[in-house]
Protein backbone atom coordinates (compact mmCIF):
# COMPACT_ATOMS: atom_id res chain seq x y z
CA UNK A 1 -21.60 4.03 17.84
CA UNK A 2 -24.48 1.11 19.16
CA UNK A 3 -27.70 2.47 19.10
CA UNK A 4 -29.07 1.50 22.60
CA UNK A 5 -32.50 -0.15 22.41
CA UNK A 6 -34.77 1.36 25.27
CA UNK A 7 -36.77 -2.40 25.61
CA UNK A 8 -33.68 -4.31 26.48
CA UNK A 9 -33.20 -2.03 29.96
CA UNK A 10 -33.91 -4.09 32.90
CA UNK A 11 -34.33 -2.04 36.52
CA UNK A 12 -31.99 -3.84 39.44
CA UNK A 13 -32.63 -2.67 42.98
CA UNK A 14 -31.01 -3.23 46.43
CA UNK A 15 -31.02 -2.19 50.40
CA UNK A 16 -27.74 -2.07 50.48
CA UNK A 17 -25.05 -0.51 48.38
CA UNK A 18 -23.21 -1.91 45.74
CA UNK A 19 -19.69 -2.27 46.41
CA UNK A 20 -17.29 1.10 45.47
CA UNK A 21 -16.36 1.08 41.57
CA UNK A 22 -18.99 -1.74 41.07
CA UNK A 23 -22.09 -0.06 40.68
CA UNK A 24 -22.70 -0.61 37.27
CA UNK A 25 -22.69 -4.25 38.02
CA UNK A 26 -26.37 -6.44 38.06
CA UNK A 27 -24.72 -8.92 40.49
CA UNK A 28 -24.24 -5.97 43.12
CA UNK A 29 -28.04 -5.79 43.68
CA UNK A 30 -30.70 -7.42 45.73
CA UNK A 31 -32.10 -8.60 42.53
CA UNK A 32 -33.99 -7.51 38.97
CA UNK A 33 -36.76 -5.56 39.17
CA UNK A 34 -37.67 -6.24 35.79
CA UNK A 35 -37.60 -5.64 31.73
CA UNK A 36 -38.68 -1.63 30.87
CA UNK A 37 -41.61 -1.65 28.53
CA UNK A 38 -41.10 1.98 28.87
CA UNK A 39 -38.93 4.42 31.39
CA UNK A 40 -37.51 7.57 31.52
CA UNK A 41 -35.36 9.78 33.38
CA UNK A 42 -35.89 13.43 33.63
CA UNK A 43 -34.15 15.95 35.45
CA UNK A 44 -35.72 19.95 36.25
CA UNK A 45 -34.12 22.32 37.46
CA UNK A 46 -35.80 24.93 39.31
CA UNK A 47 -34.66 28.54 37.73
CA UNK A 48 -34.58 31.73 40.27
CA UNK A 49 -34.91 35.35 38.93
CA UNK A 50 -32.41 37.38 39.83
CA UNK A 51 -33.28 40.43 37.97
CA UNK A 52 -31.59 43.86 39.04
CA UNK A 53 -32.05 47.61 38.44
CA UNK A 54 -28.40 47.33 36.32
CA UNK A 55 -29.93 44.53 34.43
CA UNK A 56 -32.70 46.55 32.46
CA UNK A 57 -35.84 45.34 30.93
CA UNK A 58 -34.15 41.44 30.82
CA UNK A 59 -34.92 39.20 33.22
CA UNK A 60 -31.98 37.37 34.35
CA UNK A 61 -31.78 33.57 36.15
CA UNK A 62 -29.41 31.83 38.36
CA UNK A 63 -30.04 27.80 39.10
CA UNK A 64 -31.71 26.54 42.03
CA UNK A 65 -32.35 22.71 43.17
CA UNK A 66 -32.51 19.86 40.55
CA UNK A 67 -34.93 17.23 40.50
CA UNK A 68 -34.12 13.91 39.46
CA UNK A 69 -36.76 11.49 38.97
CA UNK A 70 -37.09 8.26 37.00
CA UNK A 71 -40.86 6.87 36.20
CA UNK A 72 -40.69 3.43 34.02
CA UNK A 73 -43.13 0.47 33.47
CA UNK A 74 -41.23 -2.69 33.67
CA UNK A 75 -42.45 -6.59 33.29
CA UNK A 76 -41.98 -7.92 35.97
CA UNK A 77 -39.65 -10.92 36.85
CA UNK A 78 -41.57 -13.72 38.76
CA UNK A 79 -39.21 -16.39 39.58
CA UNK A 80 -40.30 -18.31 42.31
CA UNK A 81 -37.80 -16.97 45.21
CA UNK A 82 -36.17 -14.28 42.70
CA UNK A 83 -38.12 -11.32 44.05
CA UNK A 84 -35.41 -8.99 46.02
CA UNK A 85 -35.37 -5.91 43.53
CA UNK A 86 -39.11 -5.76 44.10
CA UNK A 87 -39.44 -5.92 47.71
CA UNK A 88 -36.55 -3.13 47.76
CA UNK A 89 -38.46 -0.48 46.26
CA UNK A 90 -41.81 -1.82 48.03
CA UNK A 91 -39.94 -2.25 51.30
CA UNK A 92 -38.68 1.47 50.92
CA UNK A 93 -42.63 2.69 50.13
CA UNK A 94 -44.20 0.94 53.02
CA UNK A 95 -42.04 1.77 55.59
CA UNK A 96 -43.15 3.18 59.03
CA UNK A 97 -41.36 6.15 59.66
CA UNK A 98 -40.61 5.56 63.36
CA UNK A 99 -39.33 2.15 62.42
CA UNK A 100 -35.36 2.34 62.65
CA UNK A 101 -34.58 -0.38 61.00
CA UNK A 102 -37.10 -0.03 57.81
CA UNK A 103 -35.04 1.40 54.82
CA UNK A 104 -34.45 5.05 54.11
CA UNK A 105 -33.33 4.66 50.44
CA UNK A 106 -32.80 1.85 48.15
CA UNK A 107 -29.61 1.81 45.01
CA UNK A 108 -30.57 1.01 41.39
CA UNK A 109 -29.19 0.06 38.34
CA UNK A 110 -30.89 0.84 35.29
CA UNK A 111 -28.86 -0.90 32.61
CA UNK A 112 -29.25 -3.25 28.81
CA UNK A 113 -25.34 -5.14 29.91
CA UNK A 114 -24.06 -4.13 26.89
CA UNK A 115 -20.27 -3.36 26.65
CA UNK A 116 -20.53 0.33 25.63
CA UNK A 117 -23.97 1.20 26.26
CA UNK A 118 -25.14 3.71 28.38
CA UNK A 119 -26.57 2.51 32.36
CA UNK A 120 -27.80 4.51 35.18
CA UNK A 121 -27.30 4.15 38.64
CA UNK A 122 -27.89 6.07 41.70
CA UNK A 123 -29.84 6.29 44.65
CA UNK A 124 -33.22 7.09 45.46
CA UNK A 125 -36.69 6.93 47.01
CA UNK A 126 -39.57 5.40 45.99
CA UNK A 127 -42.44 7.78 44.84
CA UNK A 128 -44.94 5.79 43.46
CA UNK A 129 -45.51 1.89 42.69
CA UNK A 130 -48.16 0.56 40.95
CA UNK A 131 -48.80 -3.15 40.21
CA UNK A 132 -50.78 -4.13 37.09
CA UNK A 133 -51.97 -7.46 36.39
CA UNK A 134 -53.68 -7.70 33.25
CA UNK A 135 -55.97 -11.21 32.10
CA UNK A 136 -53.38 -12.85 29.90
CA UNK A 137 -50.48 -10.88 29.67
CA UNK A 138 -47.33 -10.42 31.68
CA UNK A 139 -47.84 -8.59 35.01
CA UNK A 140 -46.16 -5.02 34.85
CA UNK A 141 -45.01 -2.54 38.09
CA UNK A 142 -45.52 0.85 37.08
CA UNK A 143 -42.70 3.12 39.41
CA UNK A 144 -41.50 6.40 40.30
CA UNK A 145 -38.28 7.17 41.43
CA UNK A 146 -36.88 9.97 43.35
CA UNK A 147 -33.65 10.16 43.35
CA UNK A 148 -31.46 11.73 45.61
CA UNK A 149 -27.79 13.01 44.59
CA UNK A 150 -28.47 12.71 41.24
CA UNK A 151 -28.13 9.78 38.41
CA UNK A 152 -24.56 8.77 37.37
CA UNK A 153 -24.32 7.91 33.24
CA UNK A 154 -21.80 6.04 32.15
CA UNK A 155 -21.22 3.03 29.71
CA UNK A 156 -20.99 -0.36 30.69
């Protein structure tokens, strides 16, 4: 089994969905985001007690909402005119609310393009964006990702 390499990840975004069965596809998206420096995807799950008087002293739990998020640094790519996968997720942040045509979620692709490695892909909000541009090294966008319907794993 390949041992996937967490540095080789780049983060694709897009307005508008990838095409049905093609999702795990780069060419499907607006454009690359970037290269992951580091990213991760968690998921909680909100537990409810559901204790009774049959139940005794336990405490017993039944599963409530799940909350899928995914927070990553990536270098960013800045080639002239290759800047779509940004502006999706910054679009999706800066949008006016009573503007009908701003977007209400953006698709991503997190994914190395290595037959049989693992990718991620879903939909989702953006959270938090932060842009870092440090003297003499490559500029970085720090994000966090909400996403909604949770993440779909499969290999490439």
């Amino acid at each position: 089994m390949p041992k996937d390499q967490g540095q080789d990840y780049a983060l694709y975004a897009s307005k508008a969905a990838p095409t049905d069965g093609a999702e795990g596809d780069p060419t499907e998206y607006d454009g690359l985001v970037g290269f992951a420096t580091e990213n991760s995807i968690s998921v909680d799950r909100e537990l409810i007690e559901a204790a009774n008087k049959e139940s005794g002293g336990d405490m017993e739990h039944v599963t409530g909402r799940r909350t899928p998020t995914i927070e990553g640094t990536f270098f960013l790519d800045v080639q002239y005119d290759n800047d779509a996968g940004q502006q999706a997720i910054l679009d999706e942040l800066n949008k006016d609310p009573g503007d009908s045509a701003s977007t209400e979620q953006i698709y991503f692709l997190l994914t190395d393009n290595v037959t049989g490695h693992v990718q991620f892909y879903g939909v989702c909000l953006t959270e938090t964006a932060e842009i870092t541009m440090p003297d003499q090294d490559m500029i970085e966008l720090s994000v966090t990702l909400q996403v909604q319907n949770g993440v779909t794993i499969e290999a490439t």
